[in-house]
Each structure stands twice: as C-alpha cells, then as structure tokens.
C-alpha atoms as a PDB file:
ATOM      1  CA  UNK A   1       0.000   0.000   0.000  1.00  0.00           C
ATOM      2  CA  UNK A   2       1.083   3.314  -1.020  1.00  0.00           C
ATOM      3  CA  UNK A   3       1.444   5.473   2.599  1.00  0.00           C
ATOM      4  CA  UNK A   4       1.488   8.792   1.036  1.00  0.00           C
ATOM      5  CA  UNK A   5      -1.586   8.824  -0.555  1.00  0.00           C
ATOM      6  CA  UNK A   6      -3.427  11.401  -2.532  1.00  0.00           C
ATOM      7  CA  UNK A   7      -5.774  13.158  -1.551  1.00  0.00           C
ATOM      8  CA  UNK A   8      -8.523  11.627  -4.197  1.00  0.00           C
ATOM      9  CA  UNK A   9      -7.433   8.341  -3.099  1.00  0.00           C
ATOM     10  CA  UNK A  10      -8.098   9.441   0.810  1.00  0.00           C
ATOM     11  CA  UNK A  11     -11.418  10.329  -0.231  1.00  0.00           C
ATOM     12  CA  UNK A  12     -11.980   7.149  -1.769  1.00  0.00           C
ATOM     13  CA  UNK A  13     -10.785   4.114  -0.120  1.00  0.00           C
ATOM     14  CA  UNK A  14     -13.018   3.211   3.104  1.00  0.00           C
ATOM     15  CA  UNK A  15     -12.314   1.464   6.250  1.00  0.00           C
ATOM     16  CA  UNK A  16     -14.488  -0.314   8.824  1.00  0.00           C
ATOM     17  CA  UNK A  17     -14.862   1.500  11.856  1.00  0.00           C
ATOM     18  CA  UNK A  18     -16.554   1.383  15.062  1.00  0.00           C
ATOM     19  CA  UNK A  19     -19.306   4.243  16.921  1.00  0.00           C
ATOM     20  CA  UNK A  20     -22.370   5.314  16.640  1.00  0.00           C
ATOM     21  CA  UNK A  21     -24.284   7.960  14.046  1.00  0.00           C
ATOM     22  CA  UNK A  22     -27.120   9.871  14.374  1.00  0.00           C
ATOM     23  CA  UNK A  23     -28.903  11.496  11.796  1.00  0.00           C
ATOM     24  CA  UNK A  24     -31.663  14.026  10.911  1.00  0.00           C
ATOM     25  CA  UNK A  25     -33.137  15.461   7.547  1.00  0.00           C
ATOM     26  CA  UNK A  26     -36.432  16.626   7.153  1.00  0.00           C
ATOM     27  CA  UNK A  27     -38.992  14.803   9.680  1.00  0.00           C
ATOM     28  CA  UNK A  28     -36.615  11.826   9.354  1.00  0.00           C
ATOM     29  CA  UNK A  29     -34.563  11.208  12.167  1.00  0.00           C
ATOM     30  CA  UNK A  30     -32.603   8.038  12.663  1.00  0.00           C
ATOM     31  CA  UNK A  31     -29.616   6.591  15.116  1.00  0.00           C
ATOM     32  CA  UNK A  32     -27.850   3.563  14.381  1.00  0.00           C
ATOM     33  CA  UNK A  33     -23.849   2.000  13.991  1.00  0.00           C
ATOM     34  CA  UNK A  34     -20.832   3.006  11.403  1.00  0.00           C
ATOM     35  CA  UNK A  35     -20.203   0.656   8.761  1.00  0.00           C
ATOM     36  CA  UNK A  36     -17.367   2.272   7.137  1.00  0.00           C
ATOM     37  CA  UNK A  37     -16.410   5.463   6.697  1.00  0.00           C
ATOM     38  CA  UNK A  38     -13.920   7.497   3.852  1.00  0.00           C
ATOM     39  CA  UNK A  39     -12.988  11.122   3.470  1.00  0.00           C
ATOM     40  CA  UNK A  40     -16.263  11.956   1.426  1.00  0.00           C
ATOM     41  CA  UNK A  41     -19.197   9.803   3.260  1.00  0.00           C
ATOM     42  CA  UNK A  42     -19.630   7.480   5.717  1.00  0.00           C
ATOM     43  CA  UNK A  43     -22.069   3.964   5.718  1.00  0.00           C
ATOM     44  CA  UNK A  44     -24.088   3.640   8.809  1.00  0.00           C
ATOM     45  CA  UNK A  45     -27.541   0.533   9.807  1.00  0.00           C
ATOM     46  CA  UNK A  46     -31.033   2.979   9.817  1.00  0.00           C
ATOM     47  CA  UNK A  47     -33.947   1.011  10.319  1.00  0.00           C
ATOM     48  CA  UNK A  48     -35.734   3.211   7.444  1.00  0.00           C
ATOM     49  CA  UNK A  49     -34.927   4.364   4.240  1.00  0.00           C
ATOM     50  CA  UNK A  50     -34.454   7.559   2.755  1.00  0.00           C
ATOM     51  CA  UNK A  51     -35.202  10.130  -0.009  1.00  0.00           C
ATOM     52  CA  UNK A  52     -32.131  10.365  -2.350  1.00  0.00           C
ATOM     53  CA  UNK A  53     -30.607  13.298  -2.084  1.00  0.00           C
ATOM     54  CA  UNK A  54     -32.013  14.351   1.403  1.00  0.00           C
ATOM     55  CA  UNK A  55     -30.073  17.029   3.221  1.00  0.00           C
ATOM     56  CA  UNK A  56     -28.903  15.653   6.307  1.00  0.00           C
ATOM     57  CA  UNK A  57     -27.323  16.704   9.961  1.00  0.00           C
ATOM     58  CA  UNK A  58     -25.116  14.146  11.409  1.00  0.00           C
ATOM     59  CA  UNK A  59     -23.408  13.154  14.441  1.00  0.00           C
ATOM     60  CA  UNK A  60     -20.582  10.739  14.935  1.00  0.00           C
ATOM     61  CA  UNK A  61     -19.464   9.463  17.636  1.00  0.00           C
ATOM     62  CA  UNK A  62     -16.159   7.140  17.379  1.00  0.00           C
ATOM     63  CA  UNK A  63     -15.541   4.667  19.837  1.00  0.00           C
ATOM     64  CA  UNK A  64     -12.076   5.467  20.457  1.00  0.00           C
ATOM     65  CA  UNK A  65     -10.388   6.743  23.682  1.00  0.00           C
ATOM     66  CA  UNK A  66     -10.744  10.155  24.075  1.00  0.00           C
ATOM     67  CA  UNK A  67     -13.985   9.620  22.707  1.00  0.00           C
ATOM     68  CA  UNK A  68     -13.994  11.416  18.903  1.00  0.00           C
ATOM     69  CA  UNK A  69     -16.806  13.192  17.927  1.00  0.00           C
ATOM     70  CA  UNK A  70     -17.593  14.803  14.408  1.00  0.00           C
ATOM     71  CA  UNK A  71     -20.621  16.914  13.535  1.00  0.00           C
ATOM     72  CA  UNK A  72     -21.235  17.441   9.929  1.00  0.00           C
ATOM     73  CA  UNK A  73     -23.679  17.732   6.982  1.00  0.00           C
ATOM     74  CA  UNK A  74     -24.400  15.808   4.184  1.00  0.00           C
ATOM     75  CA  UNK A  75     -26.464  13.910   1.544  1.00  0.00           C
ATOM     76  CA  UNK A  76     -28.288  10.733   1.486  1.00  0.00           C
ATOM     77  CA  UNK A  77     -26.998   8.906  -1.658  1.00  0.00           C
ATOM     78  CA  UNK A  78     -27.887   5.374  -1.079  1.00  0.00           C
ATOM     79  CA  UNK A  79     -30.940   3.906   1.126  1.00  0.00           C
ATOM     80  CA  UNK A  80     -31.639   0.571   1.709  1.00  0.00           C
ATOM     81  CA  UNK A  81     -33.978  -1.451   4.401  1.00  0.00           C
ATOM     82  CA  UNK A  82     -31.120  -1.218   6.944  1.00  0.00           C
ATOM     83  CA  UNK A  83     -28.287   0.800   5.764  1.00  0.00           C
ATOM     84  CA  UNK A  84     -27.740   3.776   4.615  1.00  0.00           C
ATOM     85  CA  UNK A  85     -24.612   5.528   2.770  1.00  0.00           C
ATOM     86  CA  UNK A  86     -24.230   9.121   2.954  1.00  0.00           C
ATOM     87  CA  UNK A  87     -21.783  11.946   0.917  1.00  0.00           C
ATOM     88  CA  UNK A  88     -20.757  14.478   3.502  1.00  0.00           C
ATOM     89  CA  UNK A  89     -20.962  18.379   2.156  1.00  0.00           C
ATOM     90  CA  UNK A  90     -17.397  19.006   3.425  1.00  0.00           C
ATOM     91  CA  UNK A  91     -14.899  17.582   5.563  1.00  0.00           C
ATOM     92  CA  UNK A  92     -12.817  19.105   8.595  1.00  0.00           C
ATOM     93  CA  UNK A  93      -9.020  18.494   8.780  1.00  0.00           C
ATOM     94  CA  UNK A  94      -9.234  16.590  11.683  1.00  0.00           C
ATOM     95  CA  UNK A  95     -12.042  14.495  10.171  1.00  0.00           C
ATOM     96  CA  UNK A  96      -9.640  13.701   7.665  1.00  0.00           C
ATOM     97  CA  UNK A  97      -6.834  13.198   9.938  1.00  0.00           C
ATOM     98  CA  UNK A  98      -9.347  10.595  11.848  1.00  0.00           C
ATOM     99  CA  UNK A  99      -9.503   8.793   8.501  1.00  0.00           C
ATOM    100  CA  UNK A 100      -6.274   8.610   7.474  1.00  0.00           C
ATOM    101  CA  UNK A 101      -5.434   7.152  11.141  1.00  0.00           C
ATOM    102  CA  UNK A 102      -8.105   5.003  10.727  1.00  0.00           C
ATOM    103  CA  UNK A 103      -6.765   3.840   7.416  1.00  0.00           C
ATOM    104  CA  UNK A 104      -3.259   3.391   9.047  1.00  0.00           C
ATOM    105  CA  UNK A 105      -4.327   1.374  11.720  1.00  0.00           C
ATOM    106  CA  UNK A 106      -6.399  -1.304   9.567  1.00  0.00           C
ATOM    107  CA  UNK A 107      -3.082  -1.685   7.099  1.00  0.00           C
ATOM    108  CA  UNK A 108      -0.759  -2.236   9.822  1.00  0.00           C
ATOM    109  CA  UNK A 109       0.509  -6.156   8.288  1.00  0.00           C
ATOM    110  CA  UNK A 110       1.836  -3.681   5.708  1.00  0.00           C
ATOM    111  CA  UNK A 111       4.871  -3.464   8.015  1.00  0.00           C
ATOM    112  CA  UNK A 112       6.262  -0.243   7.145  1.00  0.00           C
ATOM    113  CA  UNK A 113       7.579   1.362  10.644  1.00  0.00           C
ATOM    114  CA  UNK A 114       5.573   3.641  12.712  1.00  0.00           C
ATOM    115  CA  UNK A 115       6.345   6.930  14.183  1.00  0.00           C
ATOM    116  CA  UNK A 116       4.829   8.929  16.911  1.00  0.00           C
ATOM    117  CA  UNK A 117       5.705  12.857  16.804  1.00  0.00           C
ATOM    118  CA  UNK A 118       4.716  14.749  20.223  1.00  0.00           C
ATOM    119  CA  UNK A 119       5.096  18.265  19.539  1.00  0.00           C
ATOM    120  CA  UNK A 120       2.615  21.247  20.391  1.00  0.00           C
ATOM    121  CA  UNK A 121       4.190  23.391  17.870  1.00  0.00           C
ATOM    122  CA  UNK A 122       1.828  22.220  14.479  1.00  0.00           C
ATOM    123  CA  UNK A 123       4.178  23.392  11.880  1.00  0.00           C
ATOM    124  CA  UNK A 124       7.047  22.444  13.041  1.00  0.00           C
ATOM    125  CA  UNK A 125       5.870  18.628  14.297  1.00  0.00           C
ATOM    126  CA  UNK A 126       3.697  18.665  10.361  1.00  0.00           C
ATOM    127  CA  UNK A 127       7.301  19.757   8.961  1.00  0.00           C
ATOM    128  CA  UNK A 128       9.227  16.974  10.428  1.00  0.00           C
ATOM    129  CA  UNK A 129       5.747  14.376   9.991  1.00  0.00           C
ATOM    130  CA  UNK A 130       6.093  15.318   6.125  1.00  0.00           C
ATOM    131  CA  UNK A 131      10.244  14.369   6.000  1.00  0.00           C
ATOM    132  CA  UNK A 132       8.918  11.055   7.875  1.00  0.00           C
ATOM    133  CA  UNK A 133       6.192   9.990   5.259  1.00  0.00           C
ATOM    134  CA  UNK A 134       8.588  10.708   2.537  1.00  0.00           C
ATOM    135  CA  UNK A 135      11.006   8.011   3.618  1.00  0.00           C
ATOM    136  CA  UNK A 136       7.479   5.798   3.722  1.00  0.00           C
ATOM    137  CA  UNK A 137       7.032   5.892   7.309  1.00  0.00           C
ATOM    138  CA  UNK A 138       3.556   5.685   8.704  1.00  0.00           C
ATOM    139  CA  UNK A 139       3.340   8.928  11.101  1.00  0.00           C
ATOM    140  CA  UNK A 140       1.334   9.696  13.794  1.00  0.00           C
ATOM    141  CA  UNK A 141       1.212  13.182  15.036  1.00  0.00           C
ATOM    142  CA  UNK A 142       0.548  14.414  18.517  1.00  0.00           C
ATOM    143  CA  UNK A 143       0.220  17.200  20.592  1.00  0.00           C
ATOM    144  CA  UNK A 144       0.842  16.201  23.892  1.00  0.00           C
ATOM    145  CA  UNK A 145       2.968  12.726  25.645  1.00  0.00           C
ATOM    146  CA  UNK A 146      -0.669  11.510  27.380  1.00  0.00           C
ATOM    147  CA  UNK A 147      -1.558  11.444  23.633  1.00  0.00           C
ATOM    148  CA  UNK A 148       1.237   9.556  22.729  1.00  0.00           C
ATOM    149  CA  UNK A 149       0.871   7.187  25.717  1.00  0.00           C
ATOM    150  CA  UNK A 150      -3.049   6.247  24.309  1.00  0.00           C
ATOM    151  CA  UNK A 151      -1.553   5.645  20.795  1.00  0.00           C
ATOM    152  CA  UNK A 152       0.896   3.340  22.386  1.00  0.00           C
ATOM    153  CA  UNK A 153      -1.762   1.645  24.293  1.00  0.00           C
ATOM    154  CA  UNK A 154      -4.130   1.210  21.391  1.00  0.00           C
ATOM    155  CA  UNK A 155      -3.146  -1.578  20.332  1.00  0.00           C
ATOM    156  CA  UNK A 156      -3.341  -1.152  16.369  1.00  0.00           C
ATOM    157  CA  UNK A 157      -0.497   0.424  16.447  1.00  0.00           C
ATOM    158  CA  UNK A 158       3.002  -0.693  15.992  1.00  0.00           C
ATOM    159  CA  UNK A 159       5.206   2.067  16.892  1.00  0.00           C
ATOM    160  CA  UNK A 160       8.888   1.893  16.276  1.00  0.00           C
ATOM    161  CA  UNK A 161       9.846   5.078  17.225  1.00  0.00           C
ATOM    162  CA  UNK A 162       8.562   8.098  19.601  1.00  0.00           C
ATOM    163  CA  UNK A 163      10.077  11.654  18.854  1.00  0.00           C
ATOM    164  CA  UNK A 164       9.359  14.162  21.363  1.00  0.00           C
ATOM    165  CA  UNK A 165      10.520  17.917  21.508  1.00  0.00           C
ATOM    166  CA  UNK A 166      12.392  18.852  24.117  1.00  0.00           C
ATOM    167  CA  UNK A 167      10.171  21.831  24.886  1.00  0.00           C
ATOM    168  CA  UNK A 168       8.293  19.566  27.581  1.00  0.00           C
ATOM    169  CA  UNK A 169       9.574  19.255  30.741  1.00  0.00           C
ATOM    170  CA  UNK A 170      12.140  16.750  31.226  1.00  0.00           C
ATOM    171  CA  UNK A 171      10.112  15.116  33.886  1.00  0.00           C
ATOM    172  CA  UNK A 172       7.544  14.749  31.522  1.00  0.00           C
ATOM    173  CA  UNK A 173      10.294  12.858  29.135  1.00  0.00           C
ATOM    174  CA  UNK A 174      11.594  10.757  31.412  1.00  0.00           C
ATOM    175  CA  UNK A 175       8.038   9.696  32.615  1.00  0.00           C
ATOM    176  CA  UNK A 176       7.402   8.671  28.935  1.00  0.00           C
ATOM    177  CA  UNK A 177      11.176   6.689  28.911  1.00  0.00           C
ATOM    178  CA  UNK A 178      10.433   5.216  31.821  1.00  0.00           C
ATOM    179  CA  UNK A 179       7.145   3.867  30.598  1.00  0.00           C
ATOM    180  CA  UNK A 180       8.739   2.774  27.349  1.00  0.00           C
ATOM    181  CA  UNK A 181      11.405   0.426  29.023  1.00  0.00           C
ATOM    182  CA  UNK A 182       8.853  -0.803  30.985  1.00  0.00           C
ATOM    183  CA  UNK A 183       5.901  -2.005  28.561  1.00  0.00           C
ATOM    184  CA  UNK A 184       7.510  -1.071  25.028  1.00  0.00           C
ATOM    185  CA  UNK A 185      10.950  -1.858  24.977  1.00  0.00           C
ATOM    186  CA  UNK A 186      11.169  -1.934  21.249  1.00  0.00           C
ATOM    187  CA  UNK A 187      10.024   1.474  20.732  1.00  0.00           C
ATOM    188  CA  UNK A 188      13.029   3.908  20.373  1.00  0.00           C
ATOM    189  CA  UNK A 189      12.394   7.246  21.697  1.00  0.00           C
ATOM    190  CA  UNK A 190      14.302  10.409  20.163  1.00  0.00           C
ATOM    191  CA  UNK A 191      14.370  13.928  21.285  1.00  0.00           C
ATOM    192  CA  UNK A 192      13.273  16.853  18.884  1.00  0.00           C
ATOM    193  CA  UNK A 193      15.097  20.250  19.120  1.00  0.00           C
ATOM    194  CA  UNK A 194      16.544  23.100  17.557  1.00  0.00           C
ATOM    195  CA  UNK A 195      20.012  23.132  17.983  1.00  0.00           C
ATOM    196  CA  UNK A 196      22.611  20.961  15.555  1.00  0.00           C
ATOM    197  CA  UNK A 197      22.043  17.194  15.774  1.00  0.00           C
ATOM    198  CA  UNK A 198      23.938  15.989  19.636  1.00  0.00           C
ATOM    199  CA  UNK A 199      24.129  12.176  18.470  1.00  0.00           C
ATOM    200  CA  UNK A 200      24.747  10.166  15.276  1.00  0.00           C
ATOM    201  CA  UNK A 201      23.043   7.551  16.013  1.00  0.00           C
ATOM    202  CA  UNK A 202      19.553   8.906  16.323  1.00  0.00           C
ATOM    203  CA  UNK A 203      18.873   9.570  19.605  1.00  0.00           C
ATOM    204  CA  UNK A 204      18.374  13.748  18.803  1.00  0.00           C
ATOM    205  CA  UNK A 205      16.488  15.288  15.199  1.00  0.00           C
ATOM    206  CA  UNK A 206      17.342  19.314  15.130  1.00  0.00           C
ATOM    207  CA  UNK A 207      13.817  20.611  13.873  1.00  0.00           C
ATOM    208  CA  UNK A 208      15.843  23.858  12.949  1.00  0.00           C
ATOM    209  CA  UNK A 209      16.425  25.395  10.197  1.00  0.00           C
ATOM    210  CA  UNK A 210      13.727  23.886   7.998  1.00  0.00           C
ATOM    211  CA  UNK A 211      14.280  25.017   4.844  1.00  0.00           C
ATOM    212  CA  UNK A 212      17.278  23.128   4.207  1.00  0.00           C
ATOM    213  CA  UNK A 213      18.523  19.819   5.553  1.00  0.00           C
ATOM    214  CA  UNK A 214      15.544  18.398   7.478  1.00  0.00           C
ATOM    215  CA  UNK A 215      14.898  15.648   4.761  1.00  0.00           C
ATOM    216  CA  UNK A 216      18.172  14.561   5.168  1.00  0.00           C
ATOM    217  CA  UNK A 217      18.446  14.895   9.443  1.00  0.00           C
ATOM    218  CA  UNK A 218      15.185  12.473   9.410  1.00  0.00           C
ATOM    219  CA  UNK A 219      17.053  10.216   6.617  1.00  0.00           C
ATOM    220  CA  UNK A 220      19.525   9.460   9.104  1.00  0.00           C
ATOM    221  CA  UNK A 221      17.219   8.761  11.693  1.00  0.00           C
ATOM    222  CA  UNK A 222      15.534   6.757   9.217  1.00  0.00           C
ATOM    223  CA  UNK A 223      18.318   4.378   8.451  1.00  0.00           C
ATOM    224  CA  UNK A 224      19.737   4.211  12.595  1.00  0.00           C
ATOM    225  CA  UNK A 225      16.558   2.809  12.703  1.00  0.00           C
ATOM    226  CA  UNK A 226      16.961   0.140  10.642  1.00  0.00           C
ATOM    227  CA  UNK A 227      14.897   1.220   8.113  1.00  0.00           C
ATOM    228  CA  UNK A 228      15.545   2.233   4.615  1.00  0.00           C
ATOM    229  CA  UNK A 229      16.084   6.277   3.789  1.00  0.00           C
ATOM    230  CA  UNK A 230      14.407   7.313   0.165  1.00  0.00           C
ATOM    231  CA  UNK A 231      16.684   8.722  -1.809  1.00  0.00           C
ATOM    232  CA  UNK A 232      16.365  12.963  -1.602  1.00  0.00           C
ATOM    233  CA  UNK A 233      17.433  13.461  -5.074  1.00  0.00           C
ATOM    234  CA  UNK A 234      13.771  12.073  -6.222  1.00  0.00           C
ATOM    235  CA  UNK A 235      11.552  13.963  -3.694  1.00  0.00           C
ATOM    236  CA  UNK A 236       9.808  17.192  -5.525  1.00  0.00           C
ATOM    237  CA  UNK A 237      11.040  20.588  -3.865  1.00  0.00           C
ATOM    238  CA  UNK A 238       8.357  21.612  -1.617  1.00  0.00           C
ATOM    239  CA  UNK A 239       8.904  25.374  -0.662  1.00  0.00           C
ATOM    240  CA  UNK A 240       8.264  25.601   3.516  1.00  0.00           C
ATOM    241  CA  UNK A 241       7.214  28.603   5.270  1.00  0.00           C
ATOM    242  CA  UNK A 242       8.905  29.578   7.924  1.00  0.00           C
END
C-alpha cells in the first residue's frame, strides 16, 4: 500500500470503523452503527430508508479513547432497508486526519515502521511528519505525551519510534522513557530540538532550520533505525514557510 496517498485516493478508499451515528433530515430522524467510513461519506444501519438526495445533519461518535466526535452535513446517496450511505458536504481536517489514522491502523501487516511525533508546535511537528512519510514511514502526530501514551496503548499500532521535543519538561520525558522500558521496549524514543544534531546515532532530530537539511536529518534517523532512507534526489522541492 502506497502510505502517502493522494488526496482523491483518501477520499476514496473506506475502512471499517466502530461508533455510533445519528442522523436528521427533514422529519426523518434516525440513530444507528458506522459501517465504514472514507474522506467523502460514511455507511451507517437505519432502520428506514431515505429520499435520495435528502439534506442531512449528522453526528458521529467514534468509539475510540478520548472519545472522537464529528458533527457534519451531508447527503443521502444510497438507502436501503437497513443501511444507509451518505456523501458528507465538506470535511474538517481533523475528520480527515481521523480517517487517514483510521486507514493506518487497519493496514498495519503492511509493516512499514511507525512513528509517533509529540510536539505542540503544528508546523514544526507537520514539517518533520512530512520528511517522515517521505522516507514511507507511517506517522502519527501528537500534541501532547498523554496522547502519545493512548496511541501506544491502542493496540493497532506498531510504533517503532517516539520523537518528542524537548520543549516539555524533562520530567515529563523521562516519565514517557520510563514507561517505554517498561511495557515497550522496542520502541526507540528520540528527542526533537533546535540546535545541531547531539548524536549520530539517532537519539536527537534538530527541527531547525527547515528550509534546508531536514529531509536529510530524518534520513539518518531513518536508516539508525533500521529502516531504509528514500533517496532525496527524487523527492519534488516543496517550498516551507517559515
């Protein structure tokens, strides 16, 4: 499976997922479980059918821990006696952040490693995520290390390495290490920070200075890893703001 997928292919391809819908249109109102769910609609069991085309409000409700919940509008496209498959009008960024995870997690036999970014700082942590999915890593991006700790627990995932930035408190760090030799010893766990890279061997990744190297910082954490580092000289230039 390609990892870096477009963005056509993200609204396409559908994965099974668990939680509960609710939906109104009209005088119709209906509550019932997710079937599957894509980028552009989601398939949930009704116990009535509906006019094509109906304008609808739903809820979802994912059963994942924190609980996820999505409000949205959308279309009825297909009705049957106990399903029914709607187009959603538009889709937020972190509904389509839920779906790609979603889609991560069900292709995990794929075997491509797994990474686990933990940085509050969005452009930054979506700078460094990029660099990571363009060696073909699967990457999972977080904002804080209790987030990190629920990815680690859930067991879908098959993390191989944590990177953290060293803006959180070092207690906070070493709270997360500690945990990690305990229950995960096979995750590595890397700091992320701006000064020049403190260790070979992958134990540091300077987020600074984006604009030039950071394709090639995260290639050598790649391969100390284990893991095989794309080649740069085929990667498109992608202009990053600052």
């Amino acid at each position: 499976m390609q990892r870096d997928m477009s963005r056509e292919e993200r609204r396409t391809q559908r994965v099974r997922s668990q939680g509960s819908a609710r939906v109104t249109g009209g005088v119709h109102r209906t509550q019932g479980r997710i079937v599957d769910l894509s980028a552009s609609g989601v398939r949930i069991t009704a116990a009535q059918t509906w006019p094509e085309d109906q304008h609808l409000h739903i809820d979802l409700r994912f059963d994942a821990e924190p609980t996820t919940h999505f409000v949205l509008t959308g279309r009825a496209r297909r009705s049957t006696a106990d399903q029914l498959a709607i187009e959603f009008d538009a889709v937020s960024p972190e509904l389509e952040r839920f779906v790609i995870e979603e889609l991560v997690a069900a292709a995990t036999h794929d075997g491509a490693p797994n990474v686990i970014l933990v940085d509050a700082k969005s452009p930054s942590r979506s700078a460094i995520a990029e660099a990571f999915r363009w060696h073909g890593w699967i990457v999972t991006e977080v904002s804080t290390p209790l987030e990190a700790i629920r990815q680690l627990i859930d067991e879908r995932f098959d993390s191989s390495v944590i990177a953290i930035a060293d803006t959180f408190p070092e207690s906070v760090a070493e709270e997360l290490r500690e945990l990690l030799a305990d229950e995960h010893p096979d995750v590595h766990m890397i700091a992320i920070g701006k000064s020049p890279d403190r260790d070979p061997a992958g134990s540091w990744l300077s987020s600074g200075d984006t604009h030039r190297d950071l394709d090639k910082r995260v290639g050598r954490v790649v391969v100390s890893h284990g893991a095989r580092a794309r080649p740069l000289t085929a990667r498109p230039r992608i202009r990053r703001g600052d």
